[in-house]
C-alpha atoms as a PDB file:
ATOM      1  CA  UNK A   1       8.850  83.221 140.645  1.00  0.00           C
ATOM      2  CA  UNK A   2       5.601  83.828 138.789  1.00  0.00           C
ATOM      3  CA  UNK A   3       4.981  81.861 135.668  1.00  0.00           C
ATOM      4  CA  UNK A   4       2.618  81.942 132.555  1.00  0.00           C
ATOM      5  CA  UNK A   5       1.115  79.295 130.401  1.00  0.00           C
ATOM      6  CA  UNK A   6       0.362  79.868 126.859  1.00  0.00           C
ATOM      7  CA  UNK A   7      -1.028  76.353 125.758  1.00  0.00           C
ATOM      8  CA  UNK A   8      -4.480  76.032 124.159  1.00  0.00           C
ATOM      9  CA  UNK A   9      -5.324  72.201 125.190  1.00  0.00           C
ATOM     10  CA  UNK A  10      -7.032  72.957 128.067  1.00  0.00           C
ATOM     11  CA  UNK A  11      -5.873  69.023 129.677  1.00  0.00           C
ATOM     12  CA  UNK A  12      -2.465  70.269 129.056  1.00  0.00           C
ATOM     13  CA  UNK A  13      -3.163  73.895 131.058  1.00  0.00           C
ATOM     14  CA  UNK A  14      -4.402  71.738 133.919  1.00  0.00           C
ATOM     15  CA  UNK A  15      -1.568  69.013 134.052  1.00  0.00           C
ATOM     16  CA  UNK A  16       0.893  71.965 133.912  1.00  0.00           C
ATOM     17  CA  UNK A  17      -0.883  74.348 136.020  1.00  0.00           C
ATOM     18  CA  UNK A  18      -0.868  71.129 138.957  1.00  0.00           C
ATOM     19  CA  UNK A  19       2.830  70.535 137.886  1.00  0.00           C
ATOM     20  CA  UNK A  20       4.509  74.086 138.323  1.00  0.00           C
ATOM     21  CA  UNK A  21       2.312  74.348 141.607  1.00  0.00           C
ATOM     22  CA  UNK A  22       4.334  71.470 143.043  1.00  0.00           C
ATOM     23  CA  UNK A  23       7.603  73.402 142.313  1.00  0.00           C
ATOM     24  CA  UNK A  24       8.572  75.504 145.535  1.00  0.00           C
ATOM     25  CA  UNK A  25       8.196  79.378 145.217  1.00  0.00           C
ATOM     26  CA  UNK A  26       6.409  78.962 141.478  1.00  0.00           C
ATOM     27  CA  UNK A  27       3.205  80.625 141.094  1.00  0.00           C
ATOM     28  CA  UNK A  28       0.851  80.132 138.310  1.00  0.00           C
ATOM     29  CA  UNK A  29       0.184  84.170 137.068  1.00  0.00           C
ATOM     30  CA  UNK A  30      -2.326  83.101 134.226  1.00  0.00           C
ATOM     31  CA  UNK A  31      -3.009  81.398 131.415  1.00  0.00           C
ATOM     32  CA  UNK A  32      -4.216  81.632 127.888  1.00  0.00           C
ATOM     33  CA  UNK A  33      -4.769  79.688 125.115  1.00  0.00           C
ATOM     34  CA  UNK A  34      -4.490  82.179 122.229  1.00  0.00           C
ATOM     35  CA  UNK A  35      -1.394  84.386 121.530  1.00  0.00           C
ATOM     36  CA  UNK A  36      -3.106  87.678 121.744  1.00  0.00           C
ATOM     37  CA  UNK A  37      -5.018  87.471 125.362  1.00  0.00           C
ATOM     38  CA  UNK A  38      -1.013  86.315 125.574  1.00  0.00           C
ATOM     39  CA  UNK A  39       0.364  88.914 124.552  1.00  0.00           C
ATOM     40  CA  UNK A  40      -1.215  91.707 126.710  1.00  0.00           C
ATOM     41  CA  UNK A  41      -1.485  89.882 129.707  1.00  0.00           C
ATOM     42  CA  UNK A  42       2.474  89.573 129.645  1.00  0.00           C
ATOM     43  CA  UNK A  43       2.900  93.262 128.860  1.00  0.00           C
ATOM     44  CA  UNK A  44       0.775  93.943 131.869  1.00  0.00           C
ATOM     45  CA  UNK A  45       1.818  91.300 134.488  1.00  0.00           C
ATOM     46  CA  UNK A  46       5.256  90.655 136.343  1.00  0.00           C
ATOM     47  CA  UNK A  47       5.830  87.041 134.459  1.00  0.00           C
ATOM     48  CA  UNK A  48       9.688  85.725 135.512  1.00  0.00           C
ATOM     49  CA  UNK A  49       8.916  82.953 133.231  1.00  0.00           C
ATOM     50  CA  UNK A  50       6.461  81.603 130.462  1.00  0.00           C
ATOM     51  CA  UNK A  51       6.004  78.064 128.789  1.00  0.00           C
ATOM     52  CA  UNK A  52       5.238  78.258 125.493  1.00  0.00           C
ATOM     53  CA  UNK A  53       3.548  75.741 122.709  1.00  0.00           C
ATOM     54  CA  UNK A  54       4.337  76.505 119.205  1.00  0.00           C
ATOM     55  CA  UNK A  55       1.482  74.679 117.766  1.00  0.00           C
ATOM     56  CA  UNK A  56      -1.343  77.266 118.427  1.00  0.00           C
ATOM     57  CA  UNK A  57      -4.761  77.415 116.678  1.00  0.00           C
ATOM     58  CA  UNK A  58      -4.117  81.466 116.384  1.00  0.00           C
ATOM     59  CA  UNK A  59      -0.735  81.261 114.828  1.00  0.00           C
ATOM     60  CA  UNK A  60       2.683  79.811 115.067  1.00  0.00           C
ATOM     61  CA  UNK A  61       4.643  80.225 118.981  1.00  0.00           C
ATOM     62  CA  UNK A  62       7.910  80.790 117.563  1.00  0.00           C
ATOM     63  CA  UNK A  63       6.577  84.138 116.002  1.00  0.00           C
ATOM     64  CA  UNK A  64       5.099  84.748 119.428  1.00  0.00           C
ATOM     65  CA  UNK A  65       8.525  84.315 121.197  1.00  0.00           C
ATOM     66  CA  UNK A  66      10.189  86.306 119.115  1.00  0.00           C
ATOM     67  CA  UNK A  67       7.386  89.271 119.799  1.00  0.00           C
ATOM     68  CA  UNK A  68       7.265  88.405 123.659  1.00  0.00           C
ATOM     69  CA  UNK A  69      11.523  88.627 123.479  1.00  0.00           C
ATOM     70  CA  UNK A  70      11.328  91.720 121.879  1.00  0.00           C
ATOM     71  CA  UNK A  71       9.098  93.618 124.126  1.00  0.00           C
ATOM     72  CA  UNK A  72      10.193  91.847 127.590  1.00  0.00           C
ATOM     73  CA  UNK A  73      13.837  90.600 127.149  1.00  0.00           C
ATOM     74  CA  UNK A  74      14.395  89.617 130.687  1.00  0.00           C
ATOM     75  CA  UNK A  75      11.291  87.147 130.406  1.00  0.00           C
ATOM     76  CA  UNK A  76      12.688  83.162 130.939  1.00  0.00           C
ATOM     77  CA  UNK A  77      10.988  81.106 128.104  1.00  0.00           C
ATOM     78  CA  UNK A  78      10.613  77.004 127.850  1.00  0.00           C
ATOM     79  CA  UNK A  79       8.825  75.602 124.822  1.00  0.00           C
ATOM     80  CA  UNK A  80       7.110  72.773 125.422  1.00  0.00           C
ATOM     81  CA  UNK A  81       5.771  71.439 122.147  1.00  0.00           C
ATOM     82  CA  UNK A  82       4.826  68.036 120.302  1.00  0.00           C
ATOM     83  CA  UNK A  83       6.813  69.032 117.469  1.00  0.00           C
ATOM     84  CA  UNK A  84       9.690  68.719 118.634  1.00  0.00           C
ATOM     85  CA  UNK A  85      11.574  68.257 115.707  1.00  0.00           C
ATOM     86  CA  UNK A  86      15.511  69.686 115.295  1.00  0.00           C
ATOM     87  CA  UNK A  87      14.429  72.176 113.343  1.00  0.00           C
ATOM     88  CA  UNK A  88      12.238  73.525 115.473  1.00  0.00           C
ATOM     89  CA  UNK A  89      14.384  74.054 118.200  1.00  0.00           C
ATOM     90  CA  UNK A  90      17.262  75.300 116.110  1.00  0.00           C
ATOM     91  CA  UNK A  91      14.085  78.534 115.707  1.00  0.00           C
ATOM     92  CA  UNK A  92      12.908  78.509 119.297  1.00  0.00           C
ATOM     93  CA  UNK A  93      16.902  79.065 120.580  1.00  0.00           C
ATOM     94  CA  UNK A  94      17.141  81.165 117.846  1.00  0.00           C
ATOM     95  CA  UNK A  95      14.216  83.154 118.603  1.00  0.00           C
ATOM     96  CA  UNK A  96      15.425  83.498 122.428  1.00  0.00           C
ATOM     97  CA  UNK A  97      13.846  80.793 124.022  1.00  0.00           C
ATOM     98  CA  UNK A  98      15.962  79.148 127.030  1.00  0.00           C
ATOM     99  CA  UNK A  99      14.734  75.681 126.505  1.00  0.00           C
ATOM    100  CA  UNK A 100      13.038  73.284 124.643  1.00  0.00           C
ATOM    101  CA  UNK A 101      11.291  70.474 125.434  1.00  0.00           C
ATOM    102  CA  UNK A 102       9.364  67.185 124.057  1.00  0.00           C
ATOM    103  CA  UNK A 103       5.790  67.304 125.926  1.00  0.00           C
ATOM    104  CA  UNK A 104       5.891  63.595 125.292  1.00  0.00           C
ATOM    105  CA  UNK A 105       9.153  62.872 126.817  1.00  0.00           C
ATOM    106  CA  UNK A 106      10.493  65.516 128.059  1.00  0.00           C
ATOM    107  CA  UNK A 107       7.736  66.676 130.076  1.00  0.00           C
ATOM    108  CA  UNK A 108       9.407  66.350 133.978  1.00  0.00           C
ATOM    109  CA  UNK A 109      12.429  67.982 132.789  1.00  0.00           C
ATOM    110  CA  UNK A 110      10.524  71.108 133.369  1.00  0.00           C
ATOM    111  CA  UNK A 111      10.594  71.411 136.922  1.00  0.00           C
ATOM    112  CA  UNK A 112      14.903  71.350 136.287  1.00  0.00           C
ATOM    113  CA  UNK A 113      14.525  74.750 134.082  1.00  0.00           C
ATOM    114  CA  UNK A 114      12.322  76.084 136.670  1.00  0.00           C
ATOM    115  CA  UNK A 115      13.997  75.598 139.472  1.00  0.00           C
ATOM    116  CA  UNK A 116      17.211  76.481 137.851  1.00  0.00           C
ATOM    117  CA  UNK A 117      15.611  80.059 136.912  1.00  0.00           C
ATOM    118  CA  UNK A 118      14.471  81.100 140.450  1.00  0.00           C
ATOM    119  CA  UNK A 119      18.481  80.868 141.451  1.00  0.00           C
ATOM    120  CA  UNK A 120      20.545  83.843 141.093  1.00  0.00           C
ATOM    121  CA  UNK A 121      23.148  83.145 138.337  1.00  0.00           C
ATOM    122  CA  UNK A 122      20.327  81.775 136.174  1.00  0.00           C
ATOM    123  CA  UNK A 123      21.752  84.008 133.011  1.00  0.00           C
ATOM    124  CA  UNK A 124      22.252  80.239 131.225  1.00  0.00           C
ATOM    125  CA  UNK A 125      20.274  77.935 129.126  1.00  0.00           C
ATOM    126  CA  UNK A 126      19.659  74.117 129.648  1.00  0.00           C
ATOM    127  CA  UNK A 127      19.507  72.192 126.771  1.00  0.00           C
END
């Protein structure tokens, strides 16, 4: 399954990019830190699956999920945010992502979602 990271802490990149490499038949595609190298790098790549921060210095990720939902529908999305606050996640699942997680305490449920998504009746969300 091949993966991108849109996060723009670069300790955070690293720590995930090390994390979804342990994960068995994952492979890190690329990763940006602003929406719009993003954007086109999804349009133009075979991502399965993207994890997505909402608190980006170009703009806001739930705007970005709804654009990257829009123009690649099958794409598997997990925000993984520090504002994780209810109302937040009531507009990530709203917007189309398929989970949403704390990055301070939520952080190793992310290997479940991804290892859910690379089986075949994967069509559900974890939550």
């Amino acid at each position: 399954m091949n993966l991108y990271i849109l996060e723009d802490s670069v300790l955070i990149q690293n720590r995930l990019i090390r994390f979804v490499e342990e994960v068995p038949g994952m492979h890190v595609l690329g990763v940006a830190s602003d929406m719009s190298s993003a954007y086109q790098a999804l349009l133009g790549n075979d991502a399965d699956a993207l994890i997505l921060d909402i608190q980006l210095a170009d703009g806001n990720g739930l705007q970005f999920l709804k654009n990257i939902k829009q123009s690649k529908p099958g794409i598997k999305v997990v925000v993984l945010t520090n504002h994780a606050t209810e109302n937040n996640r009531l507009h990530a699942m709203r917007a189309g992502a398929d989970g949403f997680l704390d990055k301070s305490t939520d952080f190793g449920l992310l290997q479940d979602y991804l290892l859910r998504w690379q089986q075949p009746d994967s069509n559900h969300q974890i939550n």
